[in-house]
N, C-alpha and C. Protein backbone atom coordinates (compact mmCIF):
# COMPACT_ATOMS: atom_id res chain seq x y z
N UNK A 1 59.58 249.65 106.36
CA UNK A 1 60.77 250.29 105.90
C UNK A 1 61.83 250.16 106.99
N UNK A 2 62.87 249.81 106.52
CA UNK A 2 63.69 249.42 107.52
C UNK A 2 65.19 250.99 107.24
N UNK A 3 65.91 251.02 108.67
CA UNK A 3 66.37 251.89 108.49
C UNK A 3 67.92 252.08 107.54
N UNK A 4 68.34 250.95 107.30
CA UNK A 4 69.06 251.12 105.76
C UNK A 4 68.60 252.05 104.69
N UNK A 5 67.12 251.31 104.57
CA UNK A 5 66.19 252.39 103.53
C UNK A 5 65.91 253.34 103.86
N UNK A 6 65.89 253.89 105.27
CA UNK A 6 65.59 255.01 105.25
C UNK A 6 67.54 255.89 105.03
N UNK A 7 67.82 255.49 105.89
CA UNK A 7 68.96 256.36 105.53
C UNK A 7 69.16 256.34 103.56
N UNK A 8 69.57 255.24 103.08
CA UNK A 8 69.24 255.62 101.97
C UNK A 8 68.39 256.44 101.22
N UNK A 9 66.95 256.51 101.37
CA UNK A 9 66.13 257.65 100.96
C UNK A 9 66.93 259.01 101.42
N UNK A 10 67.24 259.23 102.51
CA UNK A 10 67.81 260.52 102.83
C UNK A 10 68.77 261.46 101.95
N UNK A 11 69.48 259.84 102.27
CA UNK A 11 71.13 260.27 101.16
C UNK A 11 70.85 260.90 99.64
N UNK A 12 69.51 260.15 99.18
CA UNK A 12 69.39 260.38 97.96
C UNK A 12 68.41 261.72 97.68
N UNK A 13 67.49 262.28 98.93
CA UNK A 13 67.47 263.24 98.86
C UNK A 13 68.12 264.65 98.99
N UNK A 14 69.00 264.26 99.73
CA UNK A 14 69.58 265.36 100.53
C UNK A 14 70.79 265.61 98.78
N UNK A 15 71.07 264.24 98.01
CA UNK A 15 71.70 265.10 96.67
C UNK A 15 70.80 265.48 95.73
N UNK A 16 69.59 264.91 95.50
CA UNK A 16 68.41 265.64 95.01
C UNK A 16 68.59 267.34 95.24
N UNK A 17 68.43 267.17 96.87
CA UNK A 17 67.78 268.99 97.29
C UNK A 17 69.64 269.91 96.62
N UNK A 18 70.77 269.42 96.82
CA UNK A 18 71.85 269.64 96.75
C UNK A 18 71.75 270.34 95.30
N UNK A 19 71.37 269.26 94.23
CA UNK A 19 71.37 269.33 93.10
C UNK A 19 70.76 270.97 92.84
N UNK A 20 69.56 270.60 93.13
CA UNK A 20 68.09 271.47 93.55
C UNK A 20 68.92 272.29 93.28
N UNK A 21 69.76 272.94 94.39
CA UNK A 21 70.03 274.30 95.28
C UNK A 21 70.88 274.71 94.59
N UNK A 22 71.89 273.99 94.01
CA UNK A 22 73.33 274.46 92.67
C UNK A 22 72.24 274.87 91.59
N UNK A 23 71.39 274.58 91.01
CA UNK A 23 70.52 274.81 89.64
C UNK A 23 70.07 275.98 90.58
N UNK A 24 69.17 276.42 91.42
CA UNK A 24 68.53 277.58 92.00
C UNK A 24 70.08 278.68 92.03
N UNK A 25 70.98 278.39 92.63
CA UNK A 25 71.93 279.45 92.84
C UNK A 25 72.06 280.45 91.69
N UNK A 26 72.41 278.69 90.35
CA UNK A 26 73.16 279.40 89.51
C UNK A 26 71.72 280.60 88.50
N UNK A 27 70.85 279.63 88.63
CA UNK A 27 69.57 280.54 87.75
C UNK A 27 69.62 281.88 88.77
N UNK A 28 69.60 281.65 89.82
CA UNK A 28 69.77 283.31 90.63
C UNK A 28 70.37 283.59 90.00
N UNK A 29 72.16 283.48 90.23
CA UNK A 29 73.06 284.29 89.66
C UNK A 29 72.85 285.31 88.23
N UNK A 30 71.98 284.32 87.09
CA UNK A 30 71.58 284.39 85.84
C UNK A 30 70.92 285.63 85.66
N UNK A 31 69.64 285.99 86.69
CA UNK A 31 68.57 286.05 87.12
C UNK A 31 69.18 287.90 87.51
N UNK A 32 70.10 288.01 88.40
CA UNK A 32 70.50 288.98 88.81
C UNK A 32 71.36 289.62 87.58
N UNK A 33 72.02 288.75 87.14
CA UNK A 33 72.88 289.48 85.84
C UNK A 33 71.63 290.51 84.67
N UNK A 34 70.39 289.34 84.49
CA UNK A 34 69.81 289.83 83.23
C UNK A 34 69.02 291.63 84.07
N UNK A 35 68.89 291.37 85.65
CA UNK A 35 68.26 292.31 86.30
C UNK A 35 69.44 293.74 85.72
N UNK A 36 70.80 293.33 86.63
CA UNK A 36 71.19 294.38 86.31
C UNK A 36 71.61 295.17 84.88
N UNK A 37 71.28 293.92 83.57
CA UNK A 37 71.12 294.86 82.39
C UNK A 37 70.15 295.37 82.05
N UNK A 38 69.14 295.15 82.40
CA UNK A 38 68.05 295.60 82.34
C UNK A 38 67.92 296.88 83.01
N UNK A 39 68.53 296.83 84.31
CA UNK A 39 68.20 298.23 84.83
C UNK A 39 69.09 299.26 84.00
N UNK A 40 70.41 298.54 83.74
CA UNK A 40 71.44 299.93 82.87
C UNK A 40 70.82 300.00 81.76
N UNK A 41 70.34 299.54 80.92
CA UNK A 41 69.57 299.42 79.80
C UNK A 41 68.43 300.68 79.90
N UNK A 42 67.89 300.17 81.10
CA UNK A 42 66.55 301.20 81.57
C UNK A 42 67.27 302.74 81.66
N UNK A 43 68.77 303.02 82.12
CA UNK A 43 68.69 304.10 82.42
C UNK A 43 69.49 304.58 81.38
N UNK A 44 69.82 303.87 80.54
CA UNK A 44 70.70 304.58 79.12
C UNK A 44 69.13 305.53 78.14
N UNK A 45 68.37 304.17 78.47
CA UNK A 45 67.02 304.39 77.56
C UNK A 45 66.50 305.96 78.31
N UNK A 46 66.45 305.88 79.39
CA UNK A 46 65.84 307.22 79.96
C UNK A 46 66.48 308.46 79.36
N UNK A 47 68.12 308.04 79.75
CA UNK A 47 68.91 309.47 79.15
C UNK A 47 68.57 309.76 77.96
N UNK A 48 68.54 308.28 76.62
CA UNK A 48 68.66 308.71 75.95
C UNK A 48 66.90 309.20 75.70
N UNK A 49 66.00 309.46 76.06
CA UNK A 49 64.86 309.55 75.89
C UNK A 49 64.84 310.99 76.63
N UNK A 50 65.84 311.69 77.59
CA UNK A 50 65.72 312.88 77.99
C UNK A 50 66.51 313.94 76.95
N UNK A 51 67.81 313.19 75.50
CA UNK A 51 68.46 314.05 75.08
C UNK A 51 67.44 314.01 73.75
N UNK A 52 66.99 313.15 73.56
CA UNK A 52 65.82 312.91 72.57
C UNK A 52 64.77 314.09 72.69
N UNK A 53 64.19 314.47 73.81
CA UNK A 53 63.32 315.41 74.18
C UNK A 53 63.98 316.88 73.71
N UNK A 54 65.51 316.84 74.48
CA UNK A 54 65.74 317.69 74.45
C UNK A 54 66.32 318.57 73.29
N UNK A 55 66.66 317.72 71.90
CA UNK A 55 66.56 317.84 70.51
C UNK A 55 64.72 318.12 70.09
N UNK A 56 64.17 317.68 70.28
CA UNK A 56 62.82 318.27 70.22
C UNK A 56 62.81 319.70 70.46
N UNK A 57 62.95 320.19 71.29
CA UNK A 57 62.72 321.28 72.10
C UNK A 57 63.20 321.96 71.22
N UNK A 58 64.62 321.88 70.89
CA UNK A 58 65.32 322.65 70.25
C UNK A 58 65.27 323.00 68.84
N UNK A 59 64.48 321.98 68.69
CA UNK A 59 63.90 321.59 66.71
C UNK A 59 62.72 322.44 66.73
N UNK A 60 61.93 322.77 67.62
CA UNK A 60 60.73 323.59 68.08
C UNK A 60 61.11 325.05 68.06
N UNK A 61 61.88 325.21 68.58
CA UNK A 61 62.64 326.96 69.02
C UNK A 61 63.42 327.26 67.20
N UNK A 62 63.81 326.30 66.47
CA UNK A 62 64.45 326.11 65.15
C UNK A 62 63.24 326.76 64.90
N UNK A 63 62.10 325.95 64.52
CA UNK A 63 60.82 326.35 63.17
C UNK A 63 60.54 327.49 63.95
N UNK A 64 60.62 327.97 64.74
CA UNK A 64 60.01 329.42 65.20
C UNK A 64 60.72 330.26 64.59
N UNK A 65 61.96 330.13 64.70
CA UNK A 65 63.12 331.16 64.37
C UNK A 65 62.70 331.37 62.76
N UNK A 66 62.78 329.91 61.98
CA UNK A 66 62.39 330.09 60.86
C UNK A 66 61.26 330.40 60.28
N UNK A 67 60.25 330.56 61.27
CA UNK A 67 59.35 331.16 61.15
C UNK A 67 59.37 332.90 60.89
N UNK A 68 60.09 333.21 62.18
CA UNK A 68 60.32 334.33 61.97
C UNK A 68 61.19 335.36 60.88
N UNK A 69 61.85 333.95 60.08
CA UNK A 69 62.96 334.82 58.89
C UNK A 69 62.01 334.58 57.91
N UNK A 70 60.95 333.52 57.94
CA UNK A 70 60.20 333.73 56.43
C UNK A 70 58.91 335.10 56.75
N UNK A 71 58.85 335.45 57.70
CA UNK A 71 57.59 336.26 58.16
C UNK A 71 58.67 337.22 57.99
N UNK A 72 60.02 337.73 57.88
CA UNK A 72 60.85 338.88 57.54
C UNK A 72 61.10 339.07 56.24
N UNK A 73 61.22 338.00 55.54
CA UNK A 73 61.83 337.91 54.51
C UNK A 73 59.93 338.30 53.71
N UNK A 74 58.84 337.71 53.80
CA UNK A 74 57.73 337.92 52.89
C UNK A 74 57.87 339.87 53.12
N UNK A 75 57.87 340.24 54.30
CA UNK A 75 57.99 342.03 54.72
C UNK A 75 58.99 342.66 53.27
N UNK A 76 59.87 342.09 53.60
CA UNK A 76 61.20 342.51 52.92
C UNK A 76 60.41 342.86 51.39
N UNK A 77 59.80 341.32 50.68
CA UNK A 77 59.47 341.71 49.56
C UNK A 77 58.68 342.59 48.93
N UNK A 78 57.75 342.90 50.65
CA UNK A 78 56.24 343.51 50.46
C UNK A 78 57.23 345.65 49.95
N UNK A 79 58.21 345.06 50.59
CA UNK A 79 58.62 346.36 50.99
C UNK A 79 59.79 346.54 49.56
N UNK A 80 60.31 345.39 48.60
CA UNK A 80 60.98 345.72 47.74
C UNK A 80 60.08 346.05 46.22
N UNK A 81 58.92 345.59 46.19
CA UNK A 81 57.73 345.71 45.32
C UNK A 81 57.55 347.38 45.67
N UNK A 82 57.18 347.59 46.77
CA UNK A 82 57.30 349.32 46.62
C UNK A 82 58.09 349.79 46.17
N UNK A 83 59.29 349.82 46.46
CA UNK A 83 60.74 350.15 46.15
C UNK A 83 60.37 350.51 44.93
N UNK A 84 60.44 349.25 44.05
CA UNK A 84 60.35 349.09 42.41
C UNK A 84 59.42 349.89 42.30
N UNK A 85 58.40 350.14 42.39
CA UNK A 85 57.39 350.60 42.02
C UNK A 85 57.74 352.52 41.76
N UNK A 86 58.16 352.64 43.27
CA UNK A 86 58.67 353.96 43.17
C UNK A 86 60.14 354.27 42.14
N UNK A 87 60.81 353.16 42.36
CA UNK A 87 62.09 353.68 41.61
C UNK A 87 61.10 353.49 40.08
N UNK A 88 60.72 353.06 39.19
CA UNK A 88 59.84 353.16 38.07
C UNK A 88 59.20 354.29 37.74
N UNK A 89 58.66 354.89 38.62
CA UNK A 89 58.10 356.52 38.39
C UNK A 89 59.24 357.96 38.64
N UNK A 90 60.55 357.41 39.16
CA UNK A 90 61.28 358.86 39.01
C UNK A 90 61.90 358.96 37.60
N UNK A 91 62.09 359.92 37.49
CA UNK A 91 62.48 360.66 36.02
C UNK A 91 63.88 360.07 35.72
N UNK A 92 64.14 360.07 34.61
CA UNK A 92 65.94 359.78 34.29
C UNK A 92 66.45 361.05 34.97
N UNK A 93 67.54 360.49 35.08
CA UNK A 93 68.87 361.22 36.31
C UNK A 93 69.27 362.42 35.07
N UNK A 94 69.89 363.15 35.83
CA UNK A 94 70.02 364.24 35.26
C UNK A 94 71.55 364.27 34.23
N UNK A 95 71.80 364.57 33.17
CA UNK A 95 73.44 364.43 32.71
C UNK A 95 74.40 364.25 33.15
N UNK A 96 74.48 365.21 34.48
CA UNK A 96 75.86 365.48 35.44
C UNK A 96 75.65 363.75 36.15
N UNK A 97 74.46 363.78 36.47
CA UNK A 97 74.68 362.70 38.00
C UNK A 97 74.76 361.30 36.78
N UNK A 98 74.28 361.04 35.60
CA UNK A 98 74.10 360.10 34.63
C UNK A 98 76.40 359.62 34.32
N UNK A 99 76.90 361.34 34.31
CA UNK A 99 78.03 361.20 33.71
C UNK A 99 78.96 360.37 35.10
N UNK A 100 78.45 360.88 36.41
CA UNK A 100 78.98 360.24 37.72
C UNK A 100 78.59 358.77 37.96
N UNK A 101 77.45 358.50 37.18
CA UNK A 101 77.52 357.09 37.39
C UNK A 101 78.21 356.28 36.84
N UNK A 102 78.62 356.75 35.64
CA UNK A 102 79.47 356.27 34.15
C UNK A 102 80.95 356.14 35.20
N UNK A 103 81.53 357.15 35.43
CA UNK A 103 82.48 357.55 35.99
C UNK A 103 82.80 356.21 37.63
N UNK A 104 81.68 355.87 37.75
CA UNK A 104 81.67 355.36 39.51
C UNK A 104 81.95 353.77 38.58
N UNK A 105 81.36 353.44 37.68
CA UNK A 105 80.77 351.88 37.07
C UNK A 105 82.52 351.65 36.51
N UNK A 106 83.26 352.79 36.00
CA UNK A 106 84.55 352.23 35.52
C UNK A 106 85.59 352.19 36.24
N UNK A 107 85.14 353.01 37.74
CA UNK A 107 86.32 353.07 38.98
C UNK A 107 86.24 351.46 39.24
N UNK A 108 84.23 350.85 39.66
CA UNK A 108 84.09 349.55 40.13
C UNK A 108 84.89 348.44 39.20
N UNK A 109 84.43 348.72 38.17
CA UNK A 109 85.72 347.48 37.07
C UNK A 109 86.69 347.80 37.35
N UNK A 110 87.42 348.62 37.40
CA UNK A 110 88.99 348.72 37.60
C UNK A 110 89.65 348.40 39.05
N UNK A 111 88.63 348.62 40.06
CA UNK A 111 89.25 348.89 41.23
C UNK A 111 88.84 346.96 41.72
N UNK A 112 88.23 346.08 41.28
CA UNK A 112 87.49 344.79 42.10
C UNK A 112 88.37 344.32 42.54
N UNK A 113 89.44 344.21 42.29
CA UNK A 113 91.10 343.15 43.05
C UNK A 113 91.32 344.18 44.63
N UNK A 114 90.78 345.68 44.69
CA UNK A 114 91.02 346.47 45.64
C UNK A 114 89.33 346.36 46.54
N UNK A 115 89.12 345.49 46.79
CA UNK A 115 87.61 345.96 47.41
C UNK A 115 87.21 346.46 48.85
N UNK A 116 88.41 346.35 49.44
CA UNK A 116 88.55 347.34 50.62
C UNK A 116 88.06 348.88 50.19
N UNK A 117 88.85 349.30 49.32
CA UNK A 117 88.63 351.07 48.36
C UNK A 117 87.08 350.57 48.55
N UNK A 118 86.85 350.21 47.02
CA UNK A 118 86.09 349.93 46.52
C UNK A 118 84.64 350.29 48.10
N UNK A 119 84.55 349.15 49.11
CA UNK A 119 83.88 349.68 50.21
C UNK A 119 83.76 351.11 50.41
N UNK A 120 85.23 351.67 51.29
CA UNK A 120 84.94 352.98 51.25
C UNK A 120 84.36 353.71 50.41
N UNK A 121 84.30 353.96 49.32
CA UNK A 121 84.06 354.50 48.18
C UNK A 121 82.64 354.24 48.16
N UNK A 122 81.55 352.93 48.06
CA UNK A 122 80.64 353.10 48.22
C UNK A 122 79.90 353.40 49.49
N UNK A 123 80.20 353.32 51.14
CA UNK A 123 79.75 353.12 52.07
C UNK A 123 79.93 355.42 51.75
N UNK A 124 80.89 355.93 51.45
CA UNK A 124 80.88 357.16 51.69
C UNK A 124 80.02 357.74 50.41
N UNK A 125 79.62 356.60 49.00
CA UNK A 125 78.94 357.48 48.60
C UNK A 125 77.37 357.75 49.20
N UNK A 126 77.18 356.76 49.69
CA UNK A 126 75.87 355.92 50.21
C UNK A 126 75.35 357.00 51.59
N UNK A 127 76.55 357.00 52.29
CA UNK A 127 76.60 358.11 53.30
C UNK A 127 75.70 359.56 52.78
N UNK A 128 75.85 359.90 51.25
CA UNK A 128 76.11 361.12 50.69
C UNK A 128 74.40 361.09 50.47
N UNK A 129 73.98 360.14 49.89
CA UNK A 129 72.91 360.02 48.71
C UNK A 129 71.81 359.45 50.44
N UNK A 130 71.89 358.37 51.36
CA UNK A 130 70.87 358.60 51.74
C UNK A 130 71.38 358.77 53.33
N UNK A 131 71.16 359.74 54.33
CA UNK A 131 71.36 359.80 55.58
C UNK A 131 71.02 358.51 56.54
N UNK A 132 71.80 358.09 57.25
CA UNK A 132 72.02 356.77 58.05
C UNK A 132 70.68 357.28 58.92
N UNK A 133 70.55 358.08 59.46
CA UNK A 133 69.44 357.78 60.69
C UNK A 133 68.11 358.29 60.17
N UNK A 134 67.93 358.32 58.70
CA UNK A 134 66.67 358.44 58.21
C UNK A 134 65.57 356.89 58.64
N UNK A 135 65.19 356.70 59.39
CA UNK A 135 64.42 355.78 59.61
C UNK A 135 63.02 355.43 58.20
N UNK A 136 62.37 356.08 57.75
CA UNK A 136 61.16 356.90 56.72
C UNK A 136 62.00 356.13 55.40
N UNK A 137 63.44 356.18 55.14
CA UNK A 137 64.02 355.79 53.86
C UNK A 137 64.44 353.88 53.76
N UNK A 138 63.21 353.82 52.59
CA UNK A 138 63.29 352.40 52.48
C UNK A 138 64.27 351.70 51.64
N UNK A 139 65.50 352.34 51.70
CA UNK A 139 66.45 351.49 51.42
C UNK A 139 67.32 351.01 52.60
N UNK A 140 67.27 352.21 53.38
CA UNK A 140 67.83 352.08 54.97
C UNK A 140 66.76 351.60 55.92
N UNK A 141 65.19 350.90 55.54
CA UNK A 141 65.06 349.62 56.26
C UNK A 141 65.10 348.43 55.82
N UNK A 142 65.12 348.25 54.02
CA UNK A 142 65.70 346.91 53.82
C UNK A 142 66.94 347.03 54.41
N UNK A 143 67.89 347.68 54.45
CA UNK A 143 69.17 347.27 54.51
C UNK A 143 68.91 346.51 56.23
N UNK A 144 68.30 347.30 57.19
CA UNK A 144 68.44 346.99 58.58
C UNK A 144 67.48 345.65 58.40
N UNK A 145 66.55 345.19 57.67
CA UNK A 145 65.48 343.28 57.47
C UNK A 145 66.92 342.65 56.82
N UNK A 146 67.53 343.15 56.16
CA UNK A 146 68.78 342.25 55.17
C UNK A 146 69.79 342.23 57.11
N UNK A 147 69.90 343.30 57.56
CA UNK A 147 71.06 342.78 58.54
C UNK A 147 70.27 341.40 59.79
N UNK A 148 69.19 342.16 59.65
CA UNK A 148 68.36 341.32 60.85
C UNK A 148 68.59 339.63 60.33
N UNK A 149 67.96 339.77 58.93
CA UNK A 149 68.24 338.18 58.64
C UNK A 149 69.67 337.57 58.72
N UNK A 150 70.25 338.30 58.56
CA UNK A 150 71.79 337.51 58.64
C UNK A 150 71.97 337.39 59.76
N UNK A 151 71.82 337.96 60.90
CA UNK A 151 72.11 337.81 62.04
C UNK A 151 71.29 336.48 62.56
N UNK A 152 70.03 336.74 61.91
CA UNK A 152 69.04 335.35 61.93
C UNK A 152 69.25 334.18 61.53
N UNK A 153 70.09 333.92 60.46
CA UNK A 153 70.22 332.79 59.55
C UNK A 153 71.39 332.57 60.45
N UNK A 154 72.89 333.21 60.53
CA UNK A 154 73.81 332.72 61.64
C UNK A 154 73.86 332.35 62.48
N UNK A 155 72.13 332.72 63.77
CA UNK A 155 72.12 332.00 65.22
C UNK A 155 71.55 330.64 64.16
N UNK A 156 70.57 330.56 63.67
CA UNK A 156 69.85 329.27 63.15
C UNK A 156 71.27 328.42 62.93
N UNK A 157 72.01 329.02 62.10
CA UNK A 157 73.47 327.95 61.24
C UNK A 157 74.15 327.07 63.16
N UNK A 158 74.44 328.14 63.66
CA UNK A 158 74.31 327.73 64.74
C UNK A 158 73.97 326.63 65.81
N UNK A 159 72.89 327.02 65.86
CA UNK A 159 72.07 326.03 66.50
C UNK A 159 71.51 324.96 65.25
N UNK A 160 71.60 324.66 64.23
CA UNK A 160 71.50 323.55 63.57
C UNK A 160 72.77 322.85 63.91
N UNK A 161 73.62 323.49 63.83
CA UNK A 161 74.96 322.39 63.87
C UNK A 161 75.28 322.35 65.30
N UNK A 162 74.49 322.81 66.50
CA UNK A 162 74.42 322.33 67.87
C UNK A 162 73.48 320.83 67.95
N UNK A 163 72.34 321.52 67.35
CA UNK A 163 71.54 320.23 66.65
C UNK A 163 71.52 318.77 66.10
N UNK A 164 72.30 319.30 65.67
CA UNK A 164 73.01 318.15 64.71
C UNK A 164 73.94 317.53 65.47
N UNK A 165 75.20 318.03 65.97
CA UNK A 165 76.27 317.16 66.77
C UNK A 165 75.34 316.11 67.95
N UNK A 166 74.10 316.93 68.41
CA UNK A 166 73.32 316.43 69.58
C UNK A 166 72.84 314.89 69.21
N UNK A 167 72.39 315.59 67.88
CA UNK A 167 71.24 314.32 67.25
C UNK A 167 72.18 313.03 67.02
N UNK A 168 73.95 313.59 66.33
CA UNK A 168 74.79 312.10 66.41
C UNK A 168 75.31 312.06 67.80
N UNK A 169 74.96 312.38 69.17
CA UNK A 169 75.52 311.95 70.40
C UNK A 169 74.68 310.71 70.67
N UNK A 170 73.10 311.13 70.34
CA UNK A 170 71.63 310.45 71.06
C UNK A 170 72.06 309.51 69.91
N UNK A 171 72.28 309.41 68.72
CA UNK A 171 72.54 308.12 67.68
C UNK A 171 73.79 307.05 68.32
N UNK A 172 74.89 307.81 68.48
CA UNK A 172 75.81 306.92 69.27
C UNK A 172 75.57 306.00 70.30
N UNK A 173 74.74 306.86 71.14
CA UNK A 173 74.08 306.55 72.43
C UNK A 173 73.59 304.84 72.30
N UNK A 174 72.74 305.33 71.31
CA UNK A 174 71.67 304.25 71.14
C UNK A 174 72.63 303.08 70.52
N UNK A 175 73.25 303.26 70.00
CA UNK A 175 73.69 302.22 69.38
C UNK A 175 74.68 301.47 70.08
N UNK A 176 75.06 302.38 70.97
CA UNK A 176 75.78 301.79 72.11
C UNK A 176 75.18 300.75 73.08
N UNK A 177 73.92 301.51 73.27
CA UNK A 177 72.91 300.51 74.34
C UNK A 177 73.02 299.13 73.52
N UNK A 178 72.53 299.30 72.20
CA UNK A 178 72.15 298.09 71.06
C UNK A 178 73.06 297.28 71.40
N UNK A 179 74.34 297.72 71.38
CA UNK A 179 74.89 296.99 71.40
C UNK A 179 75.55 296.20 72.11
N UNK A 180 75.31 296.73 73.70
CA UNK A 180 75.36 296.43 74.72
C UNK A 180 74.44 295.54 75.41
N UNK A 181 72.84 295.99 74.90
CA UNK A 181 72.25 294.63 75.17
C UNK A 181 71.93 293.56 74.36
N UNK A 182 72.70 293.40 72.47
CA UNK A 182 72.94 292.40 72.02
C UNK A 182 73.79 291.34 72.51
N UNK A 183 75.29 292.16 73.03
CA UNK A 183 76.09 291.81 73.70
C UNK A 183 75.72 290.55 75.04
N UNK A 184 74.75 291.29 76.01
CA UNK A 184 74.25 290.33 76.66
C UNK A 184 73.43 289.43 76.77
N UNK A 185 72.47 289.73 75.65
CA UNK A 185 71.42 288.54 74.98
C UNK A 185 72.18 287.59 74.95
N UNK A 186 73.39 287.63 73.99
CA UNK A 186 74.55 286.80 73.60
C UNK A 186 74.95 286.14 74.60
N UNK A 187 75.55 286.66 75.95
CA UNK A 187 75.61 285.97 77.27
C UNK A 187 74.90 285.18 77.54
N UNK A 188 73.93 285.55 77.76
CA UNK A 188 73.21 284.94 78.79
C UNK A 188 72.66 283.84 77.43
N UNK A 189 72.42 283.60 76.45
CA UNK A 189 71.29 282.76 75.78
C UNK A 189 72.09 281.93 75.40
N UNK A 190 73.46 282.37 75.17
CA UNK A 190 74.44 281.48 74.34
C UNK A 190 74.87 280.06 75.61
C-alpha cells in the first residue's frame, strides 16, 4: 500500500466517521426530544392520575352521604307508617274544630297569591296545635329527618357539581395530553 492510498483511505474515512457523527447528532437530538415528551407526558399522566384519585375519594364520601339519606329516609317511613297508623285510630274532630278547618281550607284558597300570610298563619297555627320543643311528638321529628335531609341532599347537590366540574377538568386534561402527544408522534414520525 502505498501512501497515496493510504491518505486516500483516510480521507474517505474520516467522511465516513463525519457522516457517522451528523446521523448520531441528529438521532441524539431526536432521541432527547422524544425523552423530553415522554417525561411531560409522564407528569401530566401522574397529575392526571392524582385528580383521578382524587374524584374517587370524593365519589366514596358521595355514596356514604347517600347512604346516609337512604338509611334517613327508610327511618322517616318507619316513622310515617306509625303516624298513619295512629292518625287512623283518633276519633273524628269535634264540630267546632271540623267548622275551623272548613274556615282555615277557604282562607288557604283565597289567600295562595299571598303565601307569605298564608306561612304565618300556618307556622302560628302549628305553634298552637303542637309545641316546638316537644321532642316525644312525631310530627316534630319528621319535620326535624325532612330538615336533616334537605340539608343533606344540598351538601350532596353540592359536592356533585364540585364533582362534576372536577371530572370535566381531569377530561380536559387528558385530552390535552392526547393531544399533545399525537401532536408529537406527528413530529417526530412524520
Amino acid at each position: 500500500m502505498t501512501y497515496s492510498k493510504l491518505q486516500e483511505n483516510i480521507n474517505k474515512w474520516a467522511l465516513e466517521l463525519e457522516k457517522q457523527e451528523k446521523l448520531f447528532l441528529h438521532q441524539a437530538t431526536e432521541m432527547n426530544g422524544w425523552d423530553r415528551v415522554i417525561v411531560e407526558n409522564s407528569e401530566k399522566l401522574h397529575m392526571l392520575n392524582g385528580k383521578i384519585e382524587k374524584v374517587r375519594r370524593e365519589q366514596r364520601h358521595l355514596d356514604l352521604e347517600l347512604d346516609f339519606v337512604l338509611s334517613q329516609q327508610n327511618e322517616l317511613d318507619y316513622m310515617l307508617k306509625g303516624l298513619e297508623k295512629e292518625w287512623g285510630s283518633v276519633p273524628p274532630l269535634d264540630p267546632e274544630r271540623q267548622h275551623t278547618y272548613k274556615i282555615a281550607e277557604s282562607l288557604d284558597y283565597k289567600l295562595k297569591v299571598m303565601s307569605e300570610d298564608l306561612k304565618e298563619v300556618v307556622d302560628h297555627m302549628n305553634a298552637m296545635n303542637y309545641p316546638p320543643n316537644d321532642e316525644f311528638n312525631p310530627v316534630m321529628q319528621i319535620v326535624r329527618i325532612l330538615n336533616a335531609h334537605m340539608n343533606v341532599l344540598l351538601m350532596v347537590e353540592r359536592k356533585t357539581n364540585l364533582a362534576e366540574t372536577k371530572v370535566k377538568e381531569v377530561g380536559k386534561l387528558l385530552e390535552l395530553c392526547k393531544r399533545d402527544c399525537d401532536r408529537a408522534c406527528h413530529l417526530y414520525f412524520d
